[in-house]
Protein backbone atom coordinates (compact mmCIF):
# COMPACT_ATOMS: atom_id res chain seq x y z
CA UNK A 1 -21.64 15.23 63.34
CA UNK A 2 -18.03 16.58 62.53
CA UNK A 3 -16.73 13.14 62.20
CA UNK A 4 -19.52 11.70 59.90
CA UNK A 5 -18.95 14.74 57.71
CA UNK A 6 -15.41 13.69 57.40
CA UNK A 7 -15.86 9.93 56.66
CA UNK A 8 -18.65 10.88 54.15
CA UNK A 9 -16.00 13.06 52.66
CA UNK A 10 -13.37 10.52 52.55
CA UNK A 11 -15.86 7.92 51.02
CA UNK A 12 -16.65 10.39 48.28
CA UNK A 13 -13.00 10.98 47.29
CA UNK A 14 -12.23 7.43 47.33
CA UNK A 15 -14.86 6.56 45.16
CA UNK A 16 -13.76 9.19 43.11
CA UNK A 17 -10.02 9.12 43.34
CA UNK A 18 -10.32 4.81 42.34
CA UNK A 19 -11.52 5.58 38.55
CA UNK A 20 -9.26 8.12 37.59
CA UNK A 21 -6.45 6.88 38.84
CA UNK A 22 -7.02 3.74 36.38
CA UNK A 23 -8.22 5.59 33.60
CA UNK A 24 -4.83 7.95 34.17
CA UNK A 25 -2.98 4.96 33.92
CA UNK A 26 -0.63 4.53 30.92
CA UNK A 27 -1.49 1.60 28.28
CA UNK A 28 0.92 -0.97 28.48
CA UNK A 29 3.84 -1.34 26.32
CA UNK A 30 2.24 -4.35 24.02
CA UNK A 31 -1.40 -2.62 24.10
CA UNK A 32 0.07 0.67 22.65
CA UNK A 33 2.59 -0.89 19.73
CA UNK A 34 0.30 -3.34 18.15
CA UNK A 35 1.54 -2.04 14.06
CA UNK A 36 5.03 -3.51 12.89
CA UNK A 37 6.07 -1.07 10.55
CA UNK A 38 9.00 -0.17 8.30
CA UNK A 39 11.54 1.89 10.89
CA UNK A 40 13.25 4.17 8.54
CA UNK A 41 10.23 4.89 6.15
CA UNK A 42 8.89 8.48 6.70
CA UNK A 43 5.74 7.85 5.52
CA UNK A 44 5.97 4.59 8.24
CA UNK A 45 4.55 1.62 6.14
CA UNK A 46 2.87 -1.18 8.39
CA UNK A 47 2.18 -4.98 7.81
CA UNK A 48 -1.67 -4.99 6.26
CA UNK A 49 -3.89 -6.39 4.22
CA UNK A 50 -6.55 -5.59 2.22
CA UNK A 51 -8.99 -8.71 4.34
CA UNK A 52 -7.87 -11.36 6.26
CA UNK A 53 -9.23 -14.07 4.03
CA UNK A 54 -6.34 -17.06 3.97
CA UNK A 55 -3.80 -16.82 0.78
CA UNK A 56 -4.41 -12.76 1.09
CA UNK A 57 -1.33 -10.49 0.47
CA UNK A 58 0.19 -8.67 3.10
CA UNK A 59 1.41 -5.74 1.81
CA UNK A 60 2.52 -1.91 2.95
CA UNK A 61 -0.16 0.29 4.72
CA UNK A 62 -0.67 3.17 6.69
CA UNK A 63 -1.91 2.14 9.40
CA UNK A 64 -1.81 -1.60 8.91
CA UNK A 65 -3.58 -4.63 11.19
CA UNK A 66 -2.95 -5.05 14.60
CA UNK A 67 -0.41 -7.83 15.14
CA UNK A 68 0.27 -10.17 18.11
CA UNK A 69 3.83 -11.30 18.44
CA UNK A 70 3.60 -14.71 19.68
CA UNK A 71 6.90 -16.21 21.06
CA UNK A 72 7.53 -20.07 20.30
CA UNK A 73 10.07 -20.85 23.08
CA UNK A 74 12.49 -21.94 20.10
CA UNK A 75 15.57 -20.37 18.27
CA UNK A 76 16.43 -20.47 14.51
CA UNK A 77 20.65 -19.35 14.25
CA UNK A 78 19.81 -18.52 17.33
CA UNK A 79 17.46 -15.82 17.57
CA UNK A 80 13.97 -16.52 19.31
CA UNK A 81 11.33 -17.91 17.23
CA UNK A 82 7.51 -16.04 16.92
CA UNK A 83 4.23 -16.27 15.25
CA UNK A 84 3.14 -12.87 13.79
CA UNK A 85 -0.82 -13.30 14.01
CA UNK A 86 -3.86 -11.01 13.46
CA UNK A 87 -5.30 -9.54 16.75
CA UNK A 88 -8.72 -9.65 14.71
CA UNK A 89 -8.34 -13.20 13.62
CA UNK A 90 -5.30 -14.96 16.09
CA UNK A 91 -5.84 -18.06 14.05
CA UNK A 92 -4.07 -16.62 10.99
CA UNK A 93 -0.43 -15.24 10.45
CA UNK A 94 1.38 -13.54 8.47
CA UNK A 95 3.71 -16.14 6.60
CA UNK A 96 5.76 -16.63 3.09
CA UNK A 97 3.92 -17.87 0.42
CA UNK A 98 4.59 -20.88 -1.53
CA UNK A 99 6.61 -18.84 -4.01
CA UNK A 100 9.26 -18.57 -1.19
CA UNK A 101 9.14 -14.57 -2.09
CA UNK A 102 5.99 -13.35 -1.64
CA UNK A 103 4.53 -12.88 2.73
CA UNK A 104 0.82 -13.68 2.58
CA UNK A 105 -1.96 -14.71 5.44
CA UNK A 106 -1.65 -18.45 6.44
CA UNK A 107 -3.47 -20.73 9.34
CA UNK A 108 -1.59 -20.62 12.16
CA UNK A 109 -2.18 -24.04 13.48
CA UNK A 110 0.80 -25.94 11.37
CA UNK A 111 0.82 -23.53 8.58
CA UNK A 112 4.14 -23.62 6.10
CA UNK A 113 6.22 -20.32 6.63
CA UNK A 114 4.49 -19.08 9.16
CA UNK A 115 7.72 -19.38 11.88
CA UNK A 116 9.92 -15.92 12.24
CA UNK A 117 13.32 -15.39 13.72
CA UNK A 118 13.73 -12.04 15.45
CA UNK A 119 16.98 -10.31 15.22
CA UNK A 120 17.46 -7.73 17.70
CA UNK A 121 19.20 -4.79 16.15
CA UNK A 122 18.65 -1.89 18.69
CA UNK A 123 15.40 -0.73 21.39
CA UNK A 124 12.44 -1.87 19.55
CA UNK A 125 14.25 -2.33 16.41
CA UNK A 126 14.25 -6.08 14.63
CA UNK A 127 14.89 -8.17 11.62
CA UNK A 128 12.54 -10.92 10.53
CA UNK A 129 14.03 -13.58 9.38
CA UNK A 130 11.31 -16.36 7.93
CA UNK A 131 12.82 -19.86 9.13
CA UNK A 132 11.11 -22.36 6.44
CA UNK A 133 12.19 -20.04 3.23
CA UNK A 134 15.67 -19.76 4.62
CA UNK A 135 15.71 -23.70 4.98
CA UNK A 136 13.77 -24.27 1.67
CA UNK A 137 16.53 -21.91 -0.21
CA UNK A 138 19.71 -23.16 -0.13
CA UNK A 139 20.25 -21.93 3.82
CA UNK A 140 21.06 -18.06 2.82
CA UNK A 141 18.40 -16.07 5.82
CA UNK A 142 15.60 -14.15 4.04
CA UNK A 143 14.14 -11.11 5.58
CA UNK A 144 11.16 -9.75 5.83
CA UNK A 145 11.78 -6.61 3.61
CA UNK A 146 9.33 -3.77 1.93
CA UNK A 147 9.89 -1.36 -0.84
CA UNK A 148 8.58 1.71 1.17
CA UNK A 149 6.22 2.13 -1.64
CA UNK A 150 2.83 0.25 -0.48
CA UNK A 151 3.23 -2.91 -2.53
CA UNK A 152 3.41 -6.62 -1.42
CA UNK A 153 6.09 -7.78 1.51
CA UNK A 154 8.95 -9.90 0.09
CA UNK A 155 11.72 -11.77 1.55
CA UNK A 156 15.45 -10.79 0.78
CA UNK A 157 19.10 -11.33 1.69
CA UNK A 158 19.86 -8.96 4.16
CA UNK A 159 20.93 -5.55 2.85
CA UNK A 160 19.79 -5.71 -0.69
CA UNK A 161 19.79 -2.58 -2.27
CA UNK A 162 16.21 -0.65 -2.07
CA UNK A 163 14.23 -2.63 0.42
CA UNK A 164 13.69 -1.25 4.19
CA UNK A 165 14.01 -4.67 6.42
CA UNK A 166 14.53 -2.98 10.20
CA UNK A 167 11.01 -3.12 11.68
CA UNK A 168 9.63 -1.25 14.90
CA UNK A 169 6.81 -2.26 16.96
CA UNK A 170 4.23 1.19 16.98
């Protein structure tokens, strides 16, 4: 009698011991940091967009789309190559537009402008360089850069006066 108190007792705390230990579990690190936002903006300024209609703007939200960092298994200047896609769409990406300035939302699948170079610069902290603007411009690397004021991404030389272009995965 003891002993089928006991295992009936076990089997209970098992079966409840099993579910919280999963839903205790910490998200993992790419499930929890799915926003790539502006690292030294206070106010923290995302990549977003208003839909994800092709040709749309990406500009500077609060709390912007989820992004997928995609890695190519290729370098540009050698820094590893990724697609920056829409978790709510993965067939579009964020990509320059054919202004060579402007980033906008572009098919994946063979889109123009839609490669990026990552530059580590520190834990979690990165540069985007956008490969076919940087080819199409007379070979000077454009980055991904943002006013810190919610208005369209653009791509600049690296440390041009006024634009944020270190970026943070949150």
């Amino acid at each position: 009698m003891i002993r089928n108190a006991v295992r009936a007792a076990t089997i209970l705390l098992a079966t409840l011991a099993i579910p919280a230990a999963i839903f205790a579990a910490p998200l993992p690190a790419s499930a929890a940091s799915n926003h790539l936002c502006e690292t030294y903006d206070p106010t923290t300024y995302c990549l977003g967009s208003a839909n994800l209609d092709l040709y749309t703007s990406v500009y500077e939200a609060n709390p912007g789309r989820n992004l997928i960092q995609t890695p190519l298994g290729t370098t540009f200047d050698h820094h590893p190559n990724y697609l920056l896609q829409f978790s709510a769409d993965a067939t579009k990406c964020v990509a320059v537009a054919g202004d060579l300035n402007t980033i906008e939302i572009r098919p994946c699948n063979g889109g123009t402008g839609i490669v990026w170079a990552r530059v580590k610069d520190a834990d979690n902290v990165f540069r985007w360089i956008n490969r076919y603007a940087t080819q199409n411009s007379g070979g000077t690397n454009l980055y991904l850069s943002g006013w810190g004021v919610g208005v369209i991404y653009q791509l600049r030389v690296w440390g041009q006066y006024g634009f944020y272009q270190r970026f943070s995965w949150q």
